[in-house]
C-alpha atoms as a PDB file:
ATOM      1  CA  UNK A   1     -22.789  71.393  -7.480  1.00  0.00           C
ATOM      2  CA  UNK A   2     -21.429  68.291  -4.949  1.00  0.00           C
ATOM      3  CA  UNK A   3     -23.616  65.522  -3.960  1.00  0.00           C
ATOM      4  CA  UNK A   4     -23.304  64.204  -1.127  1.00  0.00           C
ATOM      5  CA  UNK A   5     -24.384  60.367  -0.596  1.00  0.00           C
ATOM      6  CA  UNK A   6     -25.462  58.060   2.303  1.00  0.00           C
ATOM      7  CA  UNK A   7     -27.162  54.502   2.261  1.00  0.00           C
ATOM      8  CA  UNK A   8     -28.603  52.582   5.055  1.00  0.00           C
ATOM      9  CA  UNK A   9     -29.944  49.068   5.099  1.00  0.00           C
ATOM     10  CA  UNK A  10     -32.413  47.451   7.041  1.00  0.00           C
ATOM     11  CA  UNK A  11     -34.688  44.663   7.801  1.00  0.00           C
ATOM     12  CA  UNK A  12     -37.926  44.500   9.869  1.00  0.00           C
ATOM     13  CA  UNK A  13     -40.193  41.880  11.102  1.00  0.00           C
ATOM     14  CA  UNK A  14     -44.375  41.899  12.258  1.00  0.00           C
ATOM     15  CA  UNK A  15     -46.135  44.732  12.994  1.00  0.00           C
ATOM     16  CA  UNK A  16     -46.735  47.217  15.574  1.00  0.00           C
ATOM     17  CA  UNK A  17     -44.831  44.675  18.297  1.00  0.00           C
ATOM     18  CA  UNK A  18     -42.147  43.651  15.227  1.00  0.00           C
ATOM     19  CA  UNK A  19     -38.013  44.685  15.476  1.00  0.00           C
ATOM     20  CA  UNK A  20     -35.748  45.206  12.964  1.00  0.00           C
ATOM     21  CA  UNK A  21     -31.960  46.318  12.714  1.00  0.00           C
ATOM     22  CA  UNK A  22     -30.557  49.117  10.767  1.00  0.00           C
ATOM     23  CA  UNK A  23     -27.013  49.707   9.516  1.00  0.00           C
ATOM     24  CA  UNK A  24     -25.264  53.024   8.053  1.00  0.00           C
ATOM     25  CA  UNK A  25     -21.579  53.336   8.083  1.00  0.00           C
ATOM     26  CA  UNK A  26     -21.765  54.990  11.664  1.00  0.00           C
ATOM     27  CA  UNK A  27     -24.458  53.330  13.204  1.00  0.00           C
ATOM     28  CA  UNK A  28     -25.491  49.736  13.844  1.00  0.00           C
ATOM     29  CA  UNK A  29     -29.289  49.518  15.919  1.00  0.00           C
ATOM     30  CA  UNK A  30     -31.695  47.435  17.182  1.00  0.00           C
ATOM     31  CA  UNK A  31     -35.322  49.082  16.275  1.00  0.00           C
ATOM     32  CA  UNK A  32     -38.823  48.860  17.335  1.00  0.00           C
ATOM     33  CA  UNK A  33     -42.052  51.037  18.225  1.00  0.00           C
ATOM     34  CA  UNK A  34     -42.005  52.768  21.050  1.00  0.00           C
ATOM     35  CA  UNK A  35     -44.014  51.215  24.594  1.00  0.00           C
ATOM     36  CA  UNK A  36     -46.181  53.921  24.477  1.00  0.00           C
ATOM     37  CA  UNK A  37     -47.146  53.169  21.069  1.00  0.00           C
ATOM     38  CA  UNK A  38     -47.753  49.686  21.852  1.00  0.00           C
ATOM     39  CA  UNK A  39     -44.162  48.123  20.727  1.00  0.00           C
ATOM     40  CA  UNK A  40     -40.997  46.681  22.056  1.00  0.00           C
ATOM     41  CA  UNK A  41     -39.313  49.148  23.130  1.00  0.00           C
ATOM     42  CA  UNK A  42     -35.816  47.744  22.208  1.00  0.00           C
ATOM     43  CA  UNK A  43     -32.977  48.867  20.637  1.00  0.00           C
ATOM     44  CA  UNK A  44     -33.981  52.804  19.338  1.00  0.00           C
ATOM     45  CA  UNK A  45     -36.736  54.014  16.916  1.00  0.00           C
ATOM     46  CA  UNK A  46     -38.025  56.017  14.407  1.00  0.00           C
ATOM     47  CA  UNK A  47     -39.162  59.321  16.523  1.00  0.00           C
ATOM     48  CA  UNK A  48     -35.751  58.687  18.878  1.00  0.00           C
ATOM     49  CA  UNK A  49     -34.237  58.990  15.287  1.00  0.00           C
ATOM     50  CA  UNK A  50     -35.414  62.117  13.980  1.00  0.00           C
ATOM     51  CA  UNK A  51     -34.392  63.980  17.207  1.00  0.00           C
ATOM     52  CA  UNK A  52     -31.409  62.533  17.412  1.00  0.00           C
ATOM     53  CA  UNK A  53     -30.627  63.964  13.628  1.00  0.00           C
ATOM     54  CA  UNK A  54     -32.395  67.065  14.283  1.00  0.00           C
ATOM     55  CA  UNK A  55     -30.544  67.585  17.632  1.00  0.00           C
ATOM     56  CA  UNK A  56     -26.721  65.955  16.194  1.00  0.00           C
ATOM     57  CA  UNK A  57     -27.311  68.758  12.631  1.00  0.00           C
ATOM     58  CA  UNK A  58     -28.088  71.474  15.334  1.00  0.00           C
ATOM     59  CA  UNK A  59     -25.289  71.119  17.333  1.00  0.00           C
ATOM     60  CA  UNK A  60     -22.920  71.043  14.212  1.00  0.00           C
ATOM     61  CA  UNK A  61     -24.302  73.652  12.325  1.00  0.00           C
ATOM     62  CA  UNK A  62     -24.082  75.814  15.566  1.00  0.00           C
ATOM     63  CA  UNK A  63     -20.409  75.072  16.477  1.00  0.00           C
ATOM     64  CA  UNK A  64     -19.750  75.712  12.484  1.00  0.00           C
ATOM     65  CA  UNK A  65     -21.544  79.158  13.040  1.00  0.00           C
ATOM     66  CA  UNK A  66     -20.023  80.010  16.494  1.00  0.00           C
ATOM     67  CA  UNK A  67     -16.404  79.393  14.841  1.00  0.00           C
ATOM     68  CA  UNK A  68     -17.130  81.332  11.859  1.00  0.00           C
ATOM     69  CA  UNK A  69     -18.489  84.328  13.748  1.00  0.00           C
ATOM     70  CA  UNK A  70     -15.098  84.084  16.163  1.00  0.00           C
ATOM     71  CA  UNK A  71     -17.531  83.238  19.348  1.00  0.00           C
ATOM     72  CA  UNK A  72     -15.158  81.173  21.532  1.00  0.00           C
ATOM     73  CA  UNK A  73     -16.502  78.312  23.104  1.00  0.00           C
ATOM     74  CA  UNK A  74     -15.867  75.308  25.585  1.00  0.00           C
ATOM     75  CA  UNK A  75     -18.649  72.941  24.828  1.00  0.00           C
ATOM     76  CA  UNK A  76     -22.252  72.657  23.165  1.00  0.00           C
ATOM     77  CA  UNK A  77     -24.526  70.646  25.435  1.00  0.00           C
ATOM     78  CA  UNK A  78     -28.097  70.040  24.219  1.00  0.00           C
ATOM     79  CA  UNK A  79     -31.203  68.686  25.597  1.00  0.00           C
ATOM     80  CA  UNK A  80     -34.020  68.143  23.303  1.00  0.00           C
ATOM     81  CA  UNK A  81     -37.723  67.284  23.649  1.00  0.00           C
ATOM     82  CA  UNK A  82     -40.133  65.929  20.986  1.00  0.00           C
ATOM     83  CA  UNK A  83     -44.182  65.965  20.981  1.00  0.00           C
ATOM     84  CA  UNK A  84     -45.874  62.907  18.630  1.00  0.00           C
ATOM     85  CA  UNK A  85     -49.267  63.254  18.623  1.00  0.00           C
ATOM     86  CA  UNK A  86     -52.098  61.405  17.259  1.00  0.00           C
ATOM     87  CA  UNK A  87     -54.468  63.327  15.419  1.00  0.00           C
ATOM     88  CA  UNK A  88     -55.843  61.809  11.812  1.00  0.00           C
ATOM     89  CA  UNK A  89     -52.272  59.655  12.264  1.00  0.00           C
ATOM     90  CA  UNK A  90     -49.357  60.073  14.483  1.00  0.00           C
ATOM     91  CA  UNK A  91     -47.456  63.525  13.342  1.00  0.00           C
ATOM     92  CA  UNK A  92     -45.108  64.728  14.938  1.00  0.00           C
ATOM     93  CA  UNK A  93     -45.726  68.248  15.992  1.00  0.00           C
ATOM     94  CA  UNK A  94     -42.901  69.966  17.821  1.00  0.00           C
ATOM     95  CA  UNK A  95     -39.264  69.353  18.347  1.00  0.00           C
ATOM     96  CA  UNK A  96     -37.764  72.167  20.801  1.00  0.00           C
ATOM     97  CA  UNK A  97     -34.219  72.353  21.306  1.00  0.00           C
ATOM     98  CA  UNK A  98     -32.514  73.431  24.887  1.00  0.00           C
ATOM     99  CA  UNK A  99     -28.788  74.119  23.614  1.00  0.00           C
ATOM    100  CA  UNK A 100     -26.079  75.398  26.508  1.00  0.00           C
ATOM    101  CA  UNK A 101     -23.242  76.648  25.078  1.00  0.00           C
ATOM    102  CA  UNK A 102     -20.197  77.035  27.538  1.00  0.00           C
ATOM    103  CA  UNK A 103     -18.212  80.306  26.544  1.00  0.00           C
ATOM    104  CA  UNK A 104     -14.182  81.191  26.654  1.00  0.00           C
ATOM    105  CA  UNK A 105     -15.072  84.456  27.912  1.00  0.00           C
ATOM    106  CA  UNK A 106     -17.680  86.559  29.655  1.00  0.00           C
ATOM    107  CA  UNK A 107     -20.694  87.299  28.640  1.00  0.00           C
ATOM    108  CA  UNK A 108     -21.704  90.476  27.836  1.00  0.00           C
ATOM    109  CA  UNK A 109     -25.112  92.232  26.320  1.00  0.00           C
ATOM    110  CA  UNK A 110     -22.928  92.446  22.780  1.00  0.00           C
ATOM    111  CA  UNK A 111     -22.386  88.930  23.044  1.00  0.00           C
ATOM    112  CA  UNK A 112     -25.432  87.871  24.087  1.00  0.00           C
ATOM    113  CA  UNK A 113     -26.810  89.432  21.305  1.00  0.00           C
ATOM    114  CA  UNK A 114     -24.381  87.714  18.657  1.00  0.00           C
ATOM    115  CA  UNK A 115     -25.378  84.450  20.175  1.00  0.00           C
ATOM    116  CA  UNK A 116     -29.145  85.144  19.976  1.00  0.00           C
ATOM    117  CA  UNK A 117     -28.204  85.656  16.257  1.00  0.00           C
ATOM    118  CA  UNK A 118     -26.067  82.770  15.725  1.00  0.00           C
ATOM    119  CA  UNK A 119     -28.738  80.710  17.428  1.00  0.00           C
ATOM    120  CA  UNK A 120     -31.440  81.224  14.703  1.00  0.00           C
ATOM    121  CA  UNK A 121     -28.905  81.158  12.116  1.00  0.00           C
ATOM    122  CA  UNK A 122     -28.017  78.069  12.854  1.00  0.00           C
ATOM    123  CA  UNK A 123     -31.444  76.558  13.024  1.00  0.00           C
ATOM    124  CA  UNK A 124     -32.292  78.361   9.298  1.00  0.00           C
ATOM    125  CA  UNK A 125     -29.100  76.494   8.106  1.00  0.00           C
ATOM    126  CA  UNK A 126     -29.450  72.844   9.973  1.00  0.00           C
ATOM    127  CA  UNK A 127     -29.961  70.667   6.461  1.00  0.00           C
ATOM    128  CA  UNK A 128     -32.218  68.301   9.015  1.00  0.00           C
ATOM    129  CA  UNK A 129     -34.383  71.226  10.069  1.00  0.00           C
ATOM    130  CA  UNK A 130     -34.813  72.181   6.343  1.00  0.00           C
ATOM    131  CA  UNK A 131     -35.951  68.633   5.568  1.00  0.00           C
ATOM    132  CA  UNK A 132     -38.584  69.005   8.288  1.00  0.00           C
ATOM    133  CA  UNK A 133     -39.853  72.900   7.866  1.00  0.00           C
ATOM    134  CA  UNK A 134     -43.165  72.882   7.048  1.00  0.00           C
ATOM    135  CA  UNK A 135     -44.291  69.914   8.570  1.00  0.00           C
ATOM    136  CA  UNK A 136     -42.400  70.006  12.636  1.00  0.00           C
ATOM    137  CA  UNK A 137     -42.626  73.164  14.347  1.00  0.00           C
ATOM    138  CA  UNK A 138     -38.401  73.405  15.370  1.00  0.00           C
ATOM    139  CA  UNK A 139     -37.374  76.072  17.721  1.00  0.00           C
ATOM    140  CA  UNK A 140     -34.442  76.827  20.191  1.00  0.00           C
ATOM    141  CA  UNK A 141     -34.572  77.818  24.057  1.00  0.00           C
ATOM    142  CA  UNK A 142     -30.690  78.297  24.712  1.00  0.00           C
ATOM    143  CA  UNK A 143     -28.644  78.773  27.151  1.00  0.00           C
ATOM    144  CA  UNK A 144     -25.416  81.198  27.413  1.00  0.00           C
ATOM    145  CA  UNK A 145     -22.910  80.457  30.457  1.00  0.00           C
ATOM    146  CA  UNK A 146     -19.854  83.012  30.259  1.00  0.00           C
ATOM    147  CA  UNK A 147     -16.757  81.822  32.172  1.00  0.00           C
ATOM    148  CA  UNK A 148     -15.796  83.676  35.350  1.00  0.00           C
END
C-alpha cells in the first residue's frame, strides 16, 4: 500500500466576522465566512473550498478516465454549483457538477454513450467525492461538444 501525505497550516482570528490565512505547498489564502453568512468575505472560504476540491478531483479523475478509455479530447471546462443550507446547522446538501468536455472528433450515439459512462465513472472514482458520499448529494450534468 502507498500513502500519500499533505499538511496545511493555518491561523484564524474572532469569530463569525474573524480571517485567517492558510498555507499548503500549492496554495497560499486569505480566509473568512462568507457575507451571506454574516463574515468578511475576503480572501476564499471553507464552502468555496470544498467545491473547489470536489470540482479540481472531478476534472482530473475525468481526463485520467477519458485517456484511459482512448476518448480524445481538447479541453475539460467545468462549472459547478453548491447548496449550504441551514437546517439543525449549516450542511451542505448538494454539489452538482456542469462538466463540458471539448472532443477531437465527432460525436456520435457510440460515443455519447462511452462518455455517459466515463462520466459516472469518474465521479465513483473522484477520492474527494468518496470523502463526501454519504453526507453531499454529488452529481454530474455534462456536456459533450464534438468538433466539426
Amino acid at each position: 500500500m502507498t500513502d500519500f501525505h499533505f499538511e496545511l497550516n493555518g491561523s484564524w482570528t474572532g469569530s463569525w466576522d474573524g480571517e485567517g490565512k492558510i498555507q499548503t505547498n500549492g496554495l497560499s489564502s486569505v480566509i473568512s465566512v462568507d457575507p451571506a453568512m454574516s463574515g468578511k468575505g475576503i480572501g476564499t472560504n471553507p464552502d468555496e473550498l470544498l467545491i473547489s476540491a470536489l470540482a479540481s478531483c472531478y476534472m482530473i479523475t475525468l481526463g485520467i478516465r477519458l485517456k484511459k478509455e482512448k476518448i480524445a479530447y481538447h479541453r475539460i471546462d467545468i462549472h459547478t454549483k453548491a447548496t449550504v443550507t441551514k437546517k439543525g446547522g449549516l450542511h451542505f446538501e448538494k454539489v452538482t457538477h456542469y462538466p463540458i468536455i471539448r472532443l477531437a472528433e465527432p460525436l456520435t450515439e457510440t460515443l455519447n454513450d462511452h462518455l455517459t459512462t466515463c462520466i459516472h465513472k469518474a465521479e465513483k472514482d473522484c477520492v474527494i467525492a468518496k470523502a463526501v458520499k454519504g453526507n453531499v448529494n454529488v452529481t454530474v450534468e455534462p456536456t459533450f461538444i464534438g468538433e466539426s
